[in-house]
N, C-alpha and C. Protein backbone atom coordinates (compact mmCIF):
# COMPACT_ATOMS: atom_id res chain seq x y z
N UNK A 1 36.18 -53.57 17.87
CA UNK A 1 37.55 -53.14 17.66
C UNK A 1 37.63 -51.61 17.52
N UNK A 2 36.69 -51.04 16.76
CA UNK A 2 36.24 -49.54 16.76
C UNK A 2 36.71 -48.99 18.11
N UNK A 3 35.77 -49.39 18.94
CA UNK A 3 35.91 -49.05 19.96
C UNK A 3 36.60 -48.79 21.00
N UNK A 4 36.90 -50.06 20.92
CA UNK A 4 38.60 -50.25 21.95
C UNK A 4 39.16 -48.89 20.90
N UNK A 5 39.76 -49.12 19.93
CA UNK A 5 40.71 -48.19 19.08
C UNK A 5 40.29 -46.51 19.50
N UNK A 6 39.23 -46.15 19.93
CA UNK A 6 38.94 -44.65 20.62
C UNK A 6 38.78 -44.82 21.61
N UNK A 7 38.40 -45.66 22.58
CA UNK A 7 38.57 -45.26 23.75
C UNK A 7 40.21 -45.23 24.28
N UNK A 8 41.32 -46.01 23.11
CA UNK A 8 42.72 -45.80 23.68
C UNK A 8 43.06 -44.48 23.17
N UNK A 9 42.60 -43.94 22.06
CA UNK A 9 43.25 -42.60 21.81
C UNK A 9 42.83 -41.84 22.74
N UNK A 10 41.35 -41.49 23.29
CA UNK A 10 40.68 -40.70 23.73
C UNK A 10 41.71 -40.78 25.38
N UNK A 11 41.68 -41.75 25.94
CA UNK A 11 42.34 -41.88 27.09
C UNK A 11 44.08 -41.65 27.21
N UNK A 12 44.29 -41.39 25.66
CA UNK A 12 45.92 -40.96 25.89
C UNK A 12 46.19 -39.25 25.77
N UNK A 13 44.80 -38.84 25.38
CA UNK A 13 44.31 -37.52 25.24
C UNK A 13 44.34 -37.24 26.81
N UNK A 14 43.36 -38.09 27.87
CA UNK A 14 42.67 -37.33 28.60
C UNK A 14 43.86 -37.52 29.78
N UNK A 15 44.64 -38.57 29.93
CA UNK A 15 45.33 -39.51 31.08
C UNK A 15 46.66 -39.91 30.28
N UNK A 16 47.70 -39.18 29.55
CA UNK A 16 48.29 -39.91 29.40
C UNK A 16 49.56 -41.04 29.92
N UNK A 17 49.58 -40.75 31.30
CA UNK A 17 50.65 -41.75 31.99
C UNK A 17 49.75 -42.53 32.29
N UNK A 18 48.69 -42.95 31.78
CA UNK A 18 47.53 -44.14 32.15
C UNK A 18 48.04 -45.14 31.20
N UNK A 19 47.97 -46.40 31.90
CA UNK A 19 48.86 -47.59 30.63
C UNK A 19 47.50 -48.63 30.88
N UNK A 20 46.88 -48.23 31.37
CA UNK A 20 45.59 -49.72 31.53
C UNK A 20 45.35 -50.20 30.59
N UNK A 21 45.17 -49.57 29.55
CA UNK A 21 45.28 -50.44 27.98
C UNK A 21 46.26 -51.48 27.60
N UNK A 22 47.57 -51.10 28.10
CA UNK A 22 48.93 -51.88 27.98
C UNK A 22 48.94 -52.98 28.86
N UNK A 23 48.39 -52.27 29.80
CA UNK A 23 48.94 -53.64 30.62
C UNK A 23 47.52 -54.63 30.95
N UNK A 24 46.08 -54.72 30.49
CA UNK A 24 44.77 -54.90 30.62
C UNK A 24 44.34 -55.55 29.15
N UNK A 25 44.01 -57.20 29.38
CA UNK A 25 43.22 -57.69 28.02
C UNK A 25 41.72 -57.29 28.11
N UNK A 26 41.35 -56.56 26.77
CA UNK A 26 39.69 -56.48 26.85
C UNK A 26 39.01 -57.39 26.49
N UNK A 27 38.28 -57.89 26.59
CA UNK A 27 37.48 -58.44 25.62
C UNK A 27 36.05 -57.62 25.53
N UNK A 28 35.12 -57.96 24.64
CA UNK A 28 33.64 -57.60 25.04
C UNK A 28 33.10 -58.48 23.74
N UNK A 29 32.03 -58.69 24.48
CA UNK A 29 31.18 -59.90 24.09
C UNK A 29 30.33 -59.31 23.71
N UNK A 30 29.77 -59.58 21.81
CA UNK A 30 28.28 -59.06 21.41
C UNK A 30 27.56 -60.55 21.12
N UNK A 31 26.63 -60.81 21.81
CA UNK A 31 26.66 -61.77 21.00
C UNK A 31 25.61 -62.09 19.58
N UNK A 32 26.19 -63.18 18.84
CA UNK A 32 25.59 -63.12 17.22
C UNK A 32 23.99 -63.17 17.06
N UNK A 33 23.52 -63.96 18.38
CA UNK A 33 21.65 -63.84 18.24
C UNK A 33 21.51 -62.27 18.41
N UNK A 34 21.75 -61.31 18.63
CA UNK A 34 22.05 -60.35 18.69
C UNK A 34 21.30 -59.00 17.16
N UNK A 35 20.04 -58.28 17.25
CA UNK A 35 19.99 -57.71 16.13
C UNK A 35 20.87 -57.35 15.40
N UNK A 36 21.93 -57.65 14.35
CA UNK A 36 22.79 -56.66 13.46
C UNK A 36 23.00 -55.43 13.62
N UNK A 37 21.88 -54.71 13.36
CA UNK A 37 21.25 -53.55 13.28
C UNK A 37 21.61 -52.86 14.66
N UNK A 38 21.78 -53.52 15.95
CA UNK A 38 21.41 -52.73 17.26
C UNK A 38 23.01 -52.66 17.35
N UNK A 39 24.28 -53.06 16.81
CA UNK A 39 25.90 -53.42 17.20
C UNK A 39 25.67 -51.70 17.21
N UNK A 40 26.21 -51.42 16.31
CA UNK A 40 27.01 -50.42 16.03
C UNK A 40 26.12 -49.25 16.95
N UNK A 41 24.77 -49.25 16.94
CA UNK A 41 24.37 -47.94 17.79
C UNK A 41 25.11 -47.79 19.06
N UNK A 42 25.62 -48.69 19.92
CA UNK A 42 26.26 -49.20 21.26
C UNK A 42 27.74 -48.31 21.03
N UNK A 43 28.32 -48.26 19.58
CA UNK A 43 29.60 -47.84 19.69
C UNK A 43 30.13 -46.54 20.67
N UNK A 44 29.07 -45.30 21.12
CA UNK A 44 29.81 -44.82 22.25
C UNK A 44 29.63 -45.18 23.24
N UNK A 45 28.43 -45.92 23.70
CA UNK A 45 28.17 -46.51 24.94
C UNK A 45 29.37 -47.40 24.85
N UNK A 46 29.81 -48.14 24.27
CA UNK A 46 31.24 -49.20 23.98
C UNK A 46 32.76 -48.51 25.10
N UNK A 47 32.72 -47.53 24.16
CA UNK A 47 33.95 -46.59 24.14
C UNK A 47 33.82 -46.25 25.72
N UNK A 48 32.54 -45.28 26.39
CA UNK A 48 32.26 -44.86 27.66
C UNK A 48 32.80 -45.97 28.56
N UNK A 49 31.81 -47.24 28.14
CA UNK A 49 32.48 -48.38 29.14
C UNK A 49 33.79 -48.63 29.53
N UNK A 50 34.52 -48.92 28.55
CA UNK A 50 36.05 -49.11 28.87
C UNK A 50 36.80 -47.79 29.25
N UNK A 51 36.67 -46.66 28.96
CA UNK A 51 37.18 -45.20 29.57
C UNK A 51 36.75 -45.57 31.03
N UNK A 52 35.41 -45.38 31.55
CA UNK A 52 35.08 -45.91 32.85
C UNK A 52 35.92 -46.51 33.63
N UNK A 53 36.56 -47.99 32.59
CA UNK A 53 37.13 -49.12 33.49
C UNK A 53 38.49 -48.45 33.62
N UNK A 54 38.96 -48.16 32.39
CA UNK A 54 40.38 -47.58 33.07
C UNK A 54 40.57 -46.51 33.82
N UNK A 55 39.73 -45.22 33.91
CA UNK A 55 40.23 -44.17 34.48
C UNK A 55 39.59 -44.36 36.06
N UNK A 56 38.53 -45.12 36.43
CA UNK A 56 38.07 -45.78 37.58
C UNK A 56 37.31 -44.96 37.67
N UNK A 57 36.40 -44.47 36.83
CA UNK A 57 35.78 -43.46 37.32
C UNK A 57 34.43 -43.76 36.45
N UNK A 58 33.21 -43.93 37.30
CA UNK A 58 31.97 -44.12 37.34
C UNK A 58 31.07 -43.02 36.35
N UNK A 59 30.19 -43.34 35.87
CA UNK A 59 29.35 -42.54 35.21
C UNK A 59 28.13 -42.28 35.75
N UNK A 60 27.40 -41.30 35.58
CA UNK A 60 26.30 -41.38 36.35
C UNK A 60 25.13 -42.63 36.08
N UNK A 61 24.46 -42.74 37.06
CA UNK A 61 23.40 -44.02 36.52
C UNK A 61 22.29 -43.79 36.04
N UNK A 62 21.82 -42.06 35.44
CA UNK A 62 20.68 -41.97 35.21
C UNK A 62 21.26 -41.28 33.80
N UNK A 63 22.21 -42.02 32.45
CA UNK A 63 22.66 -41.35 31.52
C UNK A 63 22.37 -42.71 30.99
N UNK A 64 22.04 -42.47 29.67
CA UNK A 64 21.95 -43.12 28.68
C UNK A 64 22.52 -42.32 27.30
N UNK A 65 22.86 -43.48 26.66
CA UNK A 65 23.68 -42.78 25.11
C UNK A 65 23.04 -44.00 24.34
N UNK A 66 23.63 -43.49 22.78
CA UNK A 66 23.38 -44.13 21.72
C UNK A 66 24.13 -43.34 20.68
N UNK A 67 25.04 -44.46 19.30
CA UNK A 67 25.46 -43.53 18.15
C UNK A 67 26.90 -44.40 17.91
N UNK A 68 27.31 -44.65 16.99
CA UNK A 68 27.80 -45.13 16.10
C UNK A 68 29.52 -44.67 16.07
N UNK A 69 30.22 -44.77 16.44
CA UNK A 69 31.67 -44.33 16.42
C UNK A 69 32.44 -44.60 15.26
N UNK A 70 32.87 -43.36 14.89
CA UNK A 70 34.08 -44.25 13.52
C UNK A 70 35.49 -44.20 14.13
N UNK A 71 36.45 -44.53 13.38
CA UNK A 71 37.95 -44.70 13.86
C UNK A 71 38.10 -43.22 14.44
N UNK A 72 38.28 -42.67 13.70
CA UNK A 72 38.61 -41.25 14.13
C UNK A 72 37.40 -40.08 15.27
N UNK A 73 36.59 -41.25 15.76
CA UNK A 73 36.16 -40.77 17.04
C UNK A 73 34.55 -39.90 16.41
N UNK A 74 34.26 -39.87 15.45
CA UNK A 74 33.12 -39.14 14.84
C UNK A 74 32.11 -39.92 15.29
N UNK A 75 31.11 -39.14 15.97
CA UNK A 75 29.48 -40.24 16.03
C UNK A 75 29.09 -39.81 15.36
N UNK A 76 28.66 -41.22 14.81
CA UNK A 76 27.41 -41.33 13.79
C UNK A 76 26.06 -41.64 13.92
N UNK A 77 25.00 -40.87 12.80
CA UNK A 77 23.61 -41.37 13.55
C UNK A 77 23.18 -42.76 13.67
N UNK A 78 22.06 -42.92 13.95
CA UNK A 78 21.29 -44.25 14.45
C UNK A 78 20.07 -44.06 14.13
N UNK A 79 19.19 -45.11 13.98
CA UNK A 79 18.12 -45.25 14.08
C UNK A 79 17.45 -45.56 15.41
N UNK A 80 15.79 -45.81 15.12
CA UNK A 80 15.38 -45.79 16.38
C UNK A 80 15.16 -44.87 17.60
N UNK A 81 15.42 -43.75 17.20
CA UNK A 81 15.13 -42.92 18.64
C UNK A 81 14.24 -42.66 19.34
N UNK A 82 12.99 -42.83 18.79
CA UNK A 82 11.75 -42.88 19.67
C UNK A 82 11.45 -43.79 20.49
N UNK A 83 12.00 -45.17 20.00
CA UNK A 83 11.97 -46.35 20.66
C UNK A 83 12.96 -46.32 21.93
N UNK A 84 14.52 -46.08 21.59
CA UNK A 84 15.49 -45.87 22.66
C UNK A 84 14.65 -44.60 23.40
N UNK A 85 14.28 -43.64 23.67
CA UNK A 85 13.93 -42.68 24.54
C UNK A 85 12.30 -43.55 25.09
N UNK A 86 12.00 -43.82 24.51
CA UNK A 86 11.05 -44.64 25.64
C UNK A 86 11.57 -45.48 26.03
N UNK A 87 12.52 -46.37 25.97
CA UNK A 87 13.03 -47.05 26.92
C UNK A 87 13.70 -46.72 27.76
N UNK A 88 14.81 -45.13 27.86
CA UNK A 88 15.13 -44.61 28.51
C UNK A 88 14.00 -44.32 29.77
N UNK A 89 13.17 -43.92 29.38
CA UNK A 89 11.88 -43.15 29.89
C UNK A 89 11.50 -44.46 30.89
N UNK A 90 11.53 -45.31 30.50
CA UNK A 90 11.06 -46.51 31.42
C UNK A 90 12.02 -46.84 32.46
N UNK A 91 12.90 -46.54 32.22
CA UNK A 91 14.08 -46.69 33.16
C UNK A 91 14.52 -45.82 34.15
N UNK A 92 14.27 -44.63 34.21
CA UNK A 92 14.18 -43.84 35.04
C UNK A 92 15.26 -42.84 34.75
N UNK A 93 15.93 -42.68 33.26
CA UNK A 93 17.03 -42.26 32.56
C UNK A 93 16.56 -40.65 32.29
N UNK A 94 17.33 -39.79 33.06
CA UNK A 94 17.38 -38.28 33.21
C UNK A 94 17.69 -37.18 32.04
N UNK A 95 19.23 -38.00 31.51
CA UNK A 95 19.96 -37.84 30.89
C UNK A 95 20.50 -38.51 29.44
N UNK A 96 19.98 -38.32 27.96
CA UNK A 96 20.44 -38.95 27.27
C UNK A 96 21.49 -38.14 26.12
N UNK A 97 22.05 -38.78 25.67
CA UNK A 97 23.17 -38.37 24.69
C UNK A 97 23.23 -39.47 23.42
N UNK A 98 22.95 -37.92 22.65
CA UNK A 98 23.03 -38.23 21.03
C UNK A 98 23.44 -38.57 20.04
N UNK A 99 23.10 -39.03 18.72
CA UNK A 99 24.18 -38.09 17.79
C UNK A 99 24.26 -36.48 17.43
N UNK A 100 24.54 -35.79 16.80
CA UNK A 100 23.92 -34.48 16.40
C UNK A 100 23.21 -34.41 15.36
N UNK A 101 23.38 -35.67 14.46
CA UNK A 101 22.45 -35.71 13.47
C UNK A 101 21.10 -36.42 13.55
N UNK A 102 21.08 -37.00 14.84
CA UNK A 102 19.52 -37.58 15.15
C UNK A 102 18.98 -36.58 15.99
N UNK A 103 19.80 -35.21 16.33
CA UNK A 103 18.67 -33.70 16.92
C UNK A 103 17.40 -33.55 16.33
N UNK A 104 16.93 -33.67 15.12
CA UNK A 104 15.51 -33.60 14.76
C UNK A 104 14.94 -34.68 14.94
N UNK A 105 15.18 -35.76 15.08
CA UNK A 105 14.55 -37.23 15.26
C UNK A 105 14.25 -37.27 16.62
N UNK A 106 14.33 -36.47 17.57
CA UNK A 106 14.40 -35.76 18.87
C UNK A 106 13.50 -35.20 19.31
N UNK A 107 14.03 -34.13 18.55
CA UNK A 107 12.74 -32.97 18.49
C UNK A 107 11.23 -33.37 18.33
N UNK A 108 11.12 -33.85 17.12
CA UNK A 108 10.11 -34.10 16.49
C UNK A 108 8.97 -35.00 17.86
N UNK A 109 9.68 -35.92 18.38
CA UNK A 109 8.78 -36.54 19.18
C UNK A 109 7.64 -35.74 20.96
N UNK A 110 7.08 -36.26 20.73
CA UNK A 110 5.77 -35.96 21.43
C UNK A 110 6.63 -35.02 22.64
N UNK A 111 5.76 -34.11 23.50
CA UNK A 111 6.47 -33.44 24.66
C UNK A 111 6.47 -34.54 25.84
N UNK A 112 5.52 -35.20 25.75
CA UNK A 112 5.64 -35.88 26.73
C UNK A 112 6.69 -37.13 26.92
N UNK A 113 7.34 -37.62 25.72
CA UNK A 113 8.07 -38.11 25.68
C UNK A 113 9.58 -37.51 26.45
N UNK A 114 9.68 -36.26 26.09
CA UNK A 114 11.23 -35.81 26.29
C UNK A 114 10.77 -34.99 27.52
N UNK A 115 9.74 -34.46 28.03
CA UNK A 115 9.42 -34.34 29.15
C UNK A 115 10.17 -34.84 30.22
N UNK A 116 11.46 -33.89 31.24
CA UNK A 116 12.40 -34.56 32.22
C UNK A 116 13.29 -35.44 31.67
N UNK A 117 13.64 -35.18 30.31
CA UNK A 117 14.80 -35.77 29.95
C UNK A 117 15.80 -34.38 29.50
N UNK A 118 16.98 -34.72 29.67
CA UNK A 118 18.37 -33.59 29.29
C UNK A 118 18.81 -34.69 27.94
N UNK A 119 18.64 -33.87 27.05
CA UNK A 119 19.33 -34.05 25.66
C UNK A 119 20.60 -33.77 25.42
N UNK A 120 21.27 -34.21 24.87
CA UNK A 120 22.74 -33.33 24.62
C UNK A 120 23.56 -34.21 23.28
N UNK A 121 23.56 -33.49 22.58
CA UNK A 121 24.10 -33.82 21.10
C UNK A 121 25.46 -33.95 21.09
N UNK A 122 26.08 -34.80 19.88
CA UNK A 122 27.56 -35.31 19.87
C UNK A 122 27.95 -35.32 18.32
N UNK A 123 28.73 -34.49 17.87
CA UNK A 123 29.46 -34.96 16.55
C UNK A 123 30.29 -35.70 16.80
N UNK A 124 31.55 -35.86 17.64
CA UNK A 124 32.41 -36.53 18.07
C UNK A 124 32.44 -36.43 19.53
N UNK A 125 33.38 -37.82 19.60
CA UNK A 125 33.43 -38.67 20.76
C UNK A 125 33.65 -37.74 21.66
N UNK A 126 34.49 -36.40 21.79
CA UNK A 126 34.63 -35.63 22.73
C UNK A 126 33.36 -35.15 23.75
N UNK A 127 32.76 -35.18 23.30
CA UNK A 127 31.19 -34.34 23.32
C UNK A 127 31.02 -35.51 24.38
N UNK A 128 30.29 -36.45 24.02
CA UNK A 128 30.26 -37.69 24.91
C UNK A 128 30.40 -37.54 26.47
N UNK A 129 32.07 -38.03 26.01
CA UNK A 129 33.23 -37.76 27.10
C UNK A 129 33.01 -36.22 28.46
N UNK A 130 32.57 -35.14 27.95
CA UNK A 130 32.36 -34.44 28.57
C UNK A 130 31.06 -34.23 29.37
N UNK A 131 30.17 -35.24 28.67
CA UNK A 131 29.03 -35.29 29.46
C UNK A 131 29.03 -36.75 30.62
N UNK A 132 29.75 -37.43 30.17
CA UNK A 132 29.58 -38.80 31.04
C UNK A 132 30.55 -38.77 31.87
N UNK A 133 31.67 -37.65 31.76
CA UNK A 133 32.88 -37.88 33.08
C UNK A 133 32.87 -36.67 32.97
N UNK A 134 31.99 -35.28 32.93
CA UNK A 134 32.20 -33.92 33.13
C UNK A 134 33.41 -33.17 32.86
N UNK A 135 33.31 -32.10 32.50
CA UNK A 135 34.44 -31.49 31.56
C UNK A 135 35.50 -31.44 31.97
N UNK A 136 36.93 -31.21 31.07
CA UNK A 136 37.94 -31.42 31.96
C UNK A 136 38.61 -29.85 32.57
């Protein structure tokens, strides 16, 4: 619900004669076998998705995100980042996006890890937004 709830502000920010929200039921499916723990890291990847669907406009396929959204569009940190960037890394993921408060949880890891990856940090959802649909 987070989610949906910023990706409609964010899109009345970016598009506002865009009604795809109005006139479009969302749903999205987490489902409950599902770690607890892994929901909320998804919250801008969440938000990206449905911006995507309404503005029709594709993201690149070699971006990965992670980080926690509150109502008012703030990412929050996460755990796990060494784990998510090697899985990025396995995937052939160029590009990942942060929180700004998991920048040292970042850093800290091996060169070879972040080796050919583009980092890019996020206090809020804007930040995101400008990296996954390029600035406006």
């Amino acid at each position: 619900q987070i989610a949906y709830t910023v990706a409609r502000a964010r899109l009345a920010d970016v598009a506002p004669n865009n009604n795809f929200f109005d006139v479009t039921d969302i749903h999205m499916h987490v489902p409950e076998g599902a770690t607890p723990k892994d929901g909320p890291s998804a919250g801008i990847t969440m938000v990206t998705a449905m911006l995507s669907l309404a503005l029709d406009r594709p993201i690149k396929s070699d971006l990965a995100m992670t980080g926690e959204v509150s109502l008012t569009g703030k990412v929050l940190p996460v755990g796990g980042i060494k784990e998510k960037v090697m899985a990025a890394r396995r995937a052939g993921i160029k590009t990942i996006v942060l929180p700004e408060d998991c920048r040292r949880d970042f850093d800290e890891l091996p060169d070879y890890l972040k080796d050919g990856i583009t980092s890019n940090y996020a206090s809020d959802y804007s930040s995101v937004f400008d990296v996954a649909f390029g600035k406006d």
